[in-house]
Structures are given as C-alpha cells and as structure tokens.
Protein backbone atom coordinates (compact mmCIF):
# COMPACT_ATOMS: atom_id res chain seq x y z
CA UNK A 1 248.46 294.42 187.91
CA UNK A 2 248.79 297.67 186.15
CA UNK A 3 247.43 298.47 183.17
CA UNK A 4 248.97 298.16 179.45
CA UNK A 5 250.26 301.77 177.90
CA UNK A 6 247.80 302.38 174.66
CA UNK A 7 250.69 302.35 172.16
CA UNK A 8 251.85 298.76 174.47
CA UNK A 9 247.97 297.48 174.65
CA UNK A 10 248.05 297.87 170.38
CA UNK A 11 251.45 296.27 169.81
CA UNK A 12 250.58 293.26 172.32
CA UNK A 13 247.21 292.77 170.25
CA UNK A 14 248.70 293.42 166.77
CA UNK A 15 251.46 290.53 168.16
CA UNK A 16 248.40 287.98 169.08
CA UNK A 17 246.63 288.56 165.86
CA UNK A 18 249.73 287.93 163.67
CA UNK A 19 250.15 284.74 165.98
CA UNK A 20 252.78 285.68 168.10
CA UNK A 21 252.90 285.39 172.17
CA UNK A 22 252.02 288.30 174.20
CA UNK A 23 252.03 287.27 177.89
CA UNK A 24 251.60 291.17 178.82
CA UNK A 25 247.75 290.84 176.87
CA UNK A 26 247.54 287.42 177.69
CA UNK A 27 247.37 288.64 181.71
CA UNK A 28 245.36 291.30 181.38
CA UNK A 29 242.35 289.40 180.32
CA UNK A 30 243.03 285.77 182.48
CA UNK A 31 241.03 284.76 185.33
CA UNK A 32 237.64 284.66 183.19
CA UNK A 33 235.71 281.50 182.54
CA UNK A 34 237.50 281.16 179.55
CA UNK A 35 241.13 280.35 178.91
CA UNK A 36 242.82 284.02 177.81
CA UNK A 37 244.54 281.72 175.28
CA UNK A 38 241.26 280.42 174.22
CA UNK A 39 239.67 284.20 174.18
CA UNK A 40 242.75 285.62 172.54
CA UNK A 41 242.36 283.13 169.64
CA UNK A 42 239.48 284.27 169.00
CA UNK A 43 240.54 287.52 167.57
CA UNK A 44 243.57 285.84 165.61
CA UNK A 45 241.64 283.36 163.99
CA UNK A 46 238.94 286.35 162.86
CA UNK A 47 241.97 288.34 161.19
CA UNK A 48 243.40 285.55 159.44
CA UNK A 49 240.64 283.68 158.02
CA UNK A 50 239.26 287.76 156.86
CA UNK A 51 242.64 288.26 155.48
CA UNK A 52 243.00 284.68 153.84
CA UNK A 53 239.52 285.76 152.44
CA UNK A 54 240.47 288.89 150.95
CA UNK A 55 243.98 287.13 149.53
CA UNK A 56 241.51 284.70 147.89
CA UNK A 57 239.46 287.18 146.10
CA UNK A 58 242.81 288.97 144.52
CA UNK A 59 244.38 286.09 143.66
CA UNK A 60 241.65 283.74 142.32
CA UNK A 61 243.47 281.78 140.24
CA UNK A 62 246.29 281.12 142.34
CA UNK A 63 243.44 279.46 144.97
CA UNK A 64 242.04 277.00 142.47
CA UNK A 65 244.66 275.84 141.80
CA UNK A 66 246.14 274.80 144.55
CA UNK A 67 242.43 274.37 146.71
CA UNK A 68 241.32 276.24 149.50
CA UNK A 69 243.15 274.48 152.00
CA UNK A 70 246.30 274.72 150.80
CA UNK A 71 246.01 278.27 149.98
CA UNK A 72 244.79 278.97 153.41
CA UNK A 73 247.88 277.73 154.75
CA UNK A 74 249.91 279.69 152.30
CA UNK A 75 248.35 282.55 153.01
CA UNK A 76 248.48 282.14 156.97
CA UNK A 77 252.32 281.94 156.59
CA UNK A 78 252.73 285.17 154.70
CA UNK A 79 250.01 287.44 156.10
CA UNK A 80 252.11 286.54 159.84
CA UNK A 81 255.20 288.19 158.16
CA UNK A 82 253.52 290.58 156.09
CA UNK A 83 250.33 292.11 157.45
CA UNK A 84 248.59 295.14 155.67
CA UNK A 85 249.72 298.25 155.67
CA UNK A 86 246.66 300.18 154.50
CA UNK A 87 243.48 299.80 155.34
CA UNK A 88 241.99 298.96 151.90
CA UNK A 89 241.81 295.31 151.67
CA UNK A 90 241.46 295.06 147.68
CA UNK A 91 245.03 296.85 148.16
CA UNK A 92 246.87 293.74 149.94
CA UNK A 93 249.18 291.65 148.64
CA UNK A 94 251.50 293.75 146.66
CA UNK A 95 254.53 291.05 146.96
CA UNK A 96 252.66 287.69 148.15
CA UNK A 97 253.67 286.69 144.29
CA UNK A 98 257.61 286.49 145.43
CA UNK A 99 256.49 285.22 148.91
CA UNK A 100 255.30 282.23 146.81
CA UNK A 101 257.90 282.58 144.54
CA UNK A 102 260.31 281.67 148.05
CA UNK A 103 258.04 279.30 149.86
CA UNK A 104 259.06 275.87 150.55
CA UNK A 105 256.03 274.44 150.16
CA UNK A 106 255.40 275.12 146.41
CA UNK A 107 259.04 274.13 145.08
CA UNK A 108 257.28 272.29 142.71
CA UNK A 109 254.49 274.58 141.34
CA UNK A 110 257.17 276.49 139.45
CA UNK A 111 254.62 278.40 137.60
CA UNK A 112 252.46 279.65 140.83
CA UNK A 113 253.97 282.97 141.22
CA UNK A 114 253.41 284.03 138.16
CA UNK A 115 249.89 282.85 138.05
CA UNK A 116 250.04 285.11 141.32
CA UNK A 117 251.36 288.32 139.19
CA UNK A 118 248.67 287.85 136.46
CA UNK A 119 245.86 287.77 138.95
CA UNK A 120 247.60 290.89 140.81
CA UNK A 121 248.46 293.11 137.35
CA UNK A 122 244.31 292.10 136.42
CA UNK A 123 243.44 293.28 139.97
CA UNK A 124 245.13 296.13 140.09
CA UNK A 125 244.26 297.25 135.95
CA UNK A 126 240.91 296.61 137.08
CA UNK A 127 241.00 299.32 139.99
CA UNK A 128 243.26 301.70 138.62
CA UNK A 129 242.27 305.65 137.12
CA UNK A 130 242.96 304.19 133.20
CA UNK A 131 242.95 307.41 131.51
CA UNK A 132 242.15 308.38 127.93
CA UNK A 133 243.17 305.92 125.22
CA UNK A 134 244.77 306.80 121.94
CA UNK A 135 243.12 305.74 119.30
CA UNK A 136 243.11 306.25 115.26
CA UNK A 137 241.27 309.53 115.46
CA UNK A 138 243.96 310.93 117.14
CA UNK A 139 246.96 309.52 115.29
CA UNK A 140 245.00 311.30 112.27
CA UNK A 141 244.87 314.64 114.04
CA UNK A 142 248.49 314.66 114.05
CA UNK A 143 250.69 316.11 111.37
CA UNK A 144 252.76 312.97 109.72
CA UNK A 145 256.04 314.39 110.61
CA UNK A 146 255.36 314.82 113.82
CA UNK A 147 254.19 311.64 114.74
CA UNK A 148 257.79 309.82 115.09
CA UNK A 149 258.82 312.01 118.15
CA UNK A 150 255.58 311.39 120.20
CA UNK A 151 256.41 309.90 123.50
CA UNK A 152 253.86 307.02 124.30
CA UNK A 153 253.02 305.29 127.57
CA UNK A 154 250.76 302.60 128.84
CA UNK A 155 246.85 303.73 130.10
CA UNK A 156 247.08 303.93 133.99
CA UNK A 157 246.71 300.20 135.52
CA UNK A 158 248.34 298.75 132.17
CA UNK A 159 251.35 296.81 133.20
CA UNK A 160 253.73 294.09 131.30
CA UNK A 161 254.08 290.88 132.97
CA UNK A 162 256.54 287.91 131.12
CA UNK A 163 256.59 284.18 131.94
CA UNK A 164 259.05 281.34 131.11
CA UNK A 165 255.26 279.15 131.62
CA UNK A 166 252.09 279.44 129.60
CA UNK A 167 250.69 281.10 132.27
CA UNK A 168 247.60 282.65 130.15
CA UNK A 169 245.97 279.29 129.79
CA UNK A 170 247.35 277.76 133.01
CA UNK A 171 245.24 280.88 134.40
CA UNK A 172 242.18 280.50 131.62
CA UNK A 173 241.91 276.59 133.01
CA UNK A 174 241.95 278.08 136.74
CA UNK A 175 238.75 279.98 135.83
CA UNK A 176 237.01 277.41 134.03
CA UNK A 177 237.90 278.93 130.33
CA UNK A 178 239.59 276.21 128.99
CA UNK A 179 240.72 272.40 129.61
CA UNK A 180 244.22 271.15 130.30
CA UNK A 181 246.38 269.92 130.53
CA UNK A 182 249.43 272.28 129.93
CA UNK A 183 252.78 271.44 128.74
CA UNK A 184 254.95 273.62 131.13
CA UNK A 185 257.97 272.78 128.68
CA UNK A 186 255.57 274.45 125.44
CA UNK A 187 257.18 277.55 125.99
CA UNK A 188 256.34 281.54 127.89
CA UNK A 189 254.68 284.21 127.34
CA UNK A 190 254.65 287.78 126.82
CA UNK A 191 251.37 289.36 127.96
CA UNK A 192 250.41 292.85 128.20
CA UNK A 193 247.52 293.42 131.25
CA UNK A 194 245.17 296.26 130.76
CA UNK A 195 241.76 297.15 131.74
CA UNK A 196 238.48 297.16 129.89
CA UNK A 197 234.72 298.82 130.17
CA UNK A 198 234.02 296.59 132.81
CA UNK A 199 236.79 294.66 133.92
CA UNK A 200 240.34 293.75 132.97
CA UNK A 201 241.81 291.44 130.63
CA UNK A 202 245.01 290.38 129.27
CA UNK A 203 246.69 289.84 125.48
CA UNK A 204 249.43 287.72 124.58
CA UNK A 205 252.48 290.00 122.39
CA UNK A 206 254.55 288.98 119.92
CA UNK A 207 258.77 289.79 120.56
CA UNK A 208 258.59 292.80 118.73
CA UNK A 209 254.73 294.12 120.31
CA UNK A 210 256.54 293.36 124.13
CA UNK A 211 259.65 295.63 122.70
CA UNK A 212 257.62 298.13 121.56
CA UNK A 213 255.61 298.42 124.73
CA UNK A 214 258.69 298.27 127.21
CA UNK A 215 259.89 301.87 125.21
CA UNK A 216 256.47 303.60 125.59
CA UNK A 217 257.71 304.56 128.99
CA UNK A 218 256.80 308.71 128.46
CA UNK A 219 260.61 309.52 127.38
CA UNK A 220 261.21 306.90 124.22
CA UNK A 221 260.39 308.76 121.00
CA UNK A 222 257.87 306.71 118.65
CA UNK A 223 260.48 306.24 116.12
CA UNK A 224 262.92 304.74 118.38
CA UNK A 225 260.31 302.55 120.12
CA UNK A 226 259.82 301.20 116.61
CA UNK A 227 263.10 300.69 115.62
CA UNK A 228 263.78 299.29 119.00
CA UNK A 229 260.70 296.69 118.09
CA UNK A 230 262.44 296.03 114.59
CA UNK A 231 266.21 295.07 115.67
CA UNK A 232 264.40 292.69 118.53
CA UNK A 233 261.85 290.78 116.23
CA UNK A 234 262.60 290.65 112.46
CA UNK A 235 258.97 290.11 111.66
CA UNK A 236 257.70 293.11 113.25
CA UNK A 237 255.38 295.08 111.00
CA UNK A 238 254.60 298.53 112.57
CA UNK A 239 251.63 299.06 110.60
CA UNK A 240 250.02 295.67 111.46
CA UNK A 241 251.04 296.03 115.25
CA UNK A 242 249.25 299.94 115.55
CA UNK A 243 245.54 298.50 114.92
CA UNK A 244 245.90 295.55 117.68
CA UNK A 245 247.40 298.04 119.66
CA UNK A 246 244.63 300.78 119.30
CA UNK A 247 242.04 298.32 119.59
CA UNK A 248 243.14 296.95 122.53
CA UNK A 249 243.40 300.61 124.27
CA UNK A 250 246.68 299.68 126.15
CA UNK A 251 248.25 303.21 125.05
CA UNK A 252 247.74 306.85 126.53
CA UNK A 253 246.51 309.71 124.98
CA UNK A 254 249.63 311.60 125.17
CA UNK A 255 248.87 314.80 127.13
CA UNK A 256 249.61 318.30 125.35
CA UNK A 257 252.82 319.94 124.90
CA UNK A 258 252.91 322.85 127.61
C-alpha cells in the first residue's frame, strides 16, 4: 500500500471529520485492534461536538431555545456543509442564521433565524474595533451651519438588524430577562445593535430613528438623513431623537476633513 500525497492525506481527513467516507484514510490506518471506522470517528466526533460548542457560545439564545439536543443536531447538519474558514472560532458562523432560516427542521420556529442574527450582530459588536463616539461635546464644537452636511456613520461593530417577530424579548426570555409568553402576531421590531464598556447590547428604534440610521452610511449628508427620517415617520422629532442617539453611542466621530 503506498502512502497518501500530503495535500491527499489532508483532504481524506478534512472529508472524515466533516462526516464524509474516505476509504483512501480509512486503509491506511486498518489492521489495528481497533476498527479504522471506529478510530476514524474518533476525530469526527472531537471536531463536531468542539464546533457545536463554539456555535453554542455565539448563538446563545438560539440554543435555549430550542435545547441542547436539538441544537446539536442543527448544528451537526450545517457545520458538514459549512466548516470554518479561519481559524478563530469566535469568528464562525457568519451565515448559520439563513442556514436556519432554510432548514427543514425548524419550519415552524419562524422567528429562529432572527433570534440567530441578534445573537450574531451582539457577538460580533461585542468583538469589533468600535471607534470614537460622537457625542454633544462635539456637535457643540461645530459651527451651526455646518452641521447639516456632516456625513454620519455607525461606531465599528454597530449594525441594524429588523424583524417581522418581537425578537428582543423572544431573545430577553432566552436569557432569563423576562417571562413569556410572546405573541408572535404583536408585531416586529426595529433594533439597532451596538457595543458597550463591557459588552454589547441592543435598542429598539422608532420608524423614523431606523430611517435615520440606514442614511448614516459615510455619504448621506445630516440634513438629508433627517429629512429622509421625517417623510418615513411623521412623528419624528430630530431634536428628541439626537440625545437617545448620543447616549446610546451608536454614531462615529466623523473623522477630519483632509
């Protein structure tokens, strides 16, 4: 029997991990004591149950809800068609919210996915370079007429994330923060996802607060971000808005003109 190629010997061993067949790996280490099926396992039960671990950790509310064993099952199914990429674990599972989203087993948990997307946008706010906020003492260093053509953006990690559920307290009564039971007919939500001193956190937006973060994109003058906020909710009140907004630290500090 010769012996596997490196680049062969990896893709054979990646193939048993994800639990596919490799009868090529499967040879080379028969005729022990042991079954090479039974040794081979081994190895592909280690890197799912790590994986299912990790998955667990990132999206904590998405795994009580559903239990542990369910969730282990889910998440055996998608890390076999979508293993890491990268080596950084906290990293992995970038689109496991649509895998849900296209499962057959959770049909009926119509809200999962996003439950998945708010524990992702917290995990990544949580990890991400945030950035300067803007806050009030800035706003006053700048001269009145010029503060209509700044262009905002969101702090680095900050992210938008909109539900047709009430995902915020289905996710508040996955950690323990409140009591259900939820009416999934009460209506969505519009949440903006941003992180704190210590961890990250999330704050439900009005129609007109969503509309005027969409437009802070870096390009969107202030003035047309508001007005965009105005024609979408007829309640919006720009001056009430920019307090929640600053105290909440969701914006940038917009770098200097070159």
């Amino acid at each position: 029997m010769s012996a596997l190629a490196l680049a062969d010997l990896q893709t054979a061993f990646r193939a048993v991990c994800l639990g596919r067949d490799a009868p090529a790996l499967a040879a080379l280490v028969d005729g022990a004591r042991i079954d090479a099926g039974a040794r081979l396992h081994i190895y592909r039960h280690h890197v799912f149950d790590s994986l299912s671990t990790a998955l667990a950790a990132t999206f904590s509310s998405v795994h009580a809800l559903v239990g542990d064993g369910f969730f282990r099952a889910l998440a055996r199914d998608y890390i076999a068609v979508s293993p890491p990429s990268a080596p950084v674990l906290s990293e992995y599972g970038a689109n496991f919210a649509d895998f849900i989203e296209r499962h057959a087993r959770t049909g009926e948990l119509v809200y999962l996915a996003d439950a998945a997307r708010l524990d992702w946008a917290l995990t990544r706010a949580y990890g991400a370079d945030a950035g300067a906020a803007l806050s009030a003492a800035h706003l006053a260093a700048i001269a009145p007429e010029a503060l209509g053509e700044l262009r905002l953006r969101l702090r680095g990690g900050a992210s938008l994330l909109r539900s047709a559920y009430p995902v915020d307290r289905i996710w508040a009564i996955a950690r323990g923060a409140e009591e259900g039971p939820v009416d999934l007919a009460s209506g969505g939500v519009a949440l903006v996802v941003f992180q704190r001193d210590d961890d990250a956190a999330f704050a439900a937006l009005s129609h007109g607060e969503w509309a005027l973060l969409e437009a802070c994109d870096g390009a969107t003058s202030l003035a047309d971000a508001v007005e965009r906020a105005a024609a979408t909710d007829a309640t919006f009140d720009f001056t009430a808005v920019l307090p929640r907004l600053l105290g909440l630290a969701v914006l940038a500090l917009p770098e200097p003109s070159p």
